[in-house]
Protein backbone atom coordinates (compact mmCIF):
# COMPACT_ATOMS: atom_id res chain seq x y z
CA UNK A 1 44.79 -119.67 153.07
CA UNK A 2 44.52 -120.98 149.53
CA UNK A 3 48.18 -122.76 149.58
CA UNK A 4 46.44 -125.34 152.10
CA UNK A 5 44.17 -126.73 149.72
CA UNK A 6 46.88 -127.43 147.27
CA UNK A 7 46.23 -130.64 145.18
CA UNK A 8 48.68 -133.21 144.98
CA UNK A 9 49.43 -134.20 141.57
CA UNK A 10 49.45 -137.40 139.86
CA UNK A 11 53.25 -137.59 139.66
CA UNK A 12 53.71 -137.74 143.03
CA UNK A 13 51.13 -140.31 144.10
CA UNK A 14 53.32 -142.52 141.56
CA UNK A 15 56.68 -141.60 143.45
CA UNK A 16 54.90 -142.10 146.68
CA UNK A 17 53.45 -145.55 145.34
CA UNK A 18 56.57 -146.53 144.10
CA UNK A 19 58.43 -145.61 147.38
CA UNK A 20 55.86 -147.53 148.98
CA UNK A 21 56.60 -150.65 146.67
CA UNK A 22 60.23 -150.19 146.97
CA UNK A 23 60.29 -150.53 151.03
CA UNK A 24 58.03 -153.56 150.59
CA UNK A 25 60.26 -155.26 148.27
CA UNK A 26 63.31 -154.06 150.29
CA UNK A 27 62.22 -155.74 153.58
CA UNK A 28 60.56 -158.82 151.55
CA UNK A 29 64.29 -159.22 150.71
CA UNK A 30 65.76 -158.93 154.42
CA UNK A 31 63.14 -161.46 155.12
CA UNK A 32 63.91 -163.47 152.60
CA UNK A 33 67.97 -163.35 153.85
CA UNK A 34 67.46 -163.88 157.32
CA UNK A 35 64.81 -167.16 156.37
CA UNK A 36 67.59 -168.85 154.24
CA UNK A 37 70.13 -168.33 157.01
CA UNK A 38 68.02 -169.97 160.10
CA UNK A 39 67.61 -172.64 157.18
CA UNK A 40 71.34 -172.96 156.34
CA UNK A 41 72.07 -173.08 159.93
CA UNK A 42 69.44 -175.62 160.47
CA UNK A 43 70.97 -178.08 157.91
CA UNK A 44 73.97 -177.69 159.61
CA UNK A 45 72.97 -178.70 163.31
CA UNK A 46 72.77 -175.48 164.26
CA UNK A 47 76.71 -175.24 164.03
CA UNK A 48 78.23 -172.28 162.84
CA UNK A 49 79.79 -172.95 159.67
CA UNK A 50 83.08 -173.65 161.43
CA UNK A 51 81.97 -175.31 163.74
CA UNK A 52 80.23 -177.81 161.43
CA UNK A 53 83.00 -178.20 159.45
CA UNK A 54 85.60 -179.19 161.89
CA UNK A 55 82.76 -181.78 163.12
CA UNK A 56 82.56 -183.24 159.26
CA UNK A 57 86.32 -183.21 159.66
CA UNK A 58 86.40 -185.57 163.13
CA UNK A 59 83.52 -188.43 161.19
């Protein structure tokens, strides 16, 4: 029974912290991507970028 109370070391509360980090930054970035495409589409009219070209192209 003494392998159950097996301490964790330091090391690997620092690889679990930065894993931790890592996923946060990771979906701060998807986020951040999917934001600046609703906004892109936005200043278009909500055309796709096709679309809103072949529009420009008709004015």
């Amino acid at each position: 029974m003494k392998w159950a109370y097996h301490r964790i070391s330091k090391s690997t509360w620092l690889f679990l912290l930065n894993m931790i980090l890592v996923m946060t930054a990771a979906v701060l970035v998807l986020v951040n991507i999917r934001s600046r495409n609703e906004l892109e589409e936005s200043k278009r009219g909500f055309y796709s970028e096709n679309a809103s070209y072949l529009v420009n192209e008709e004015n």
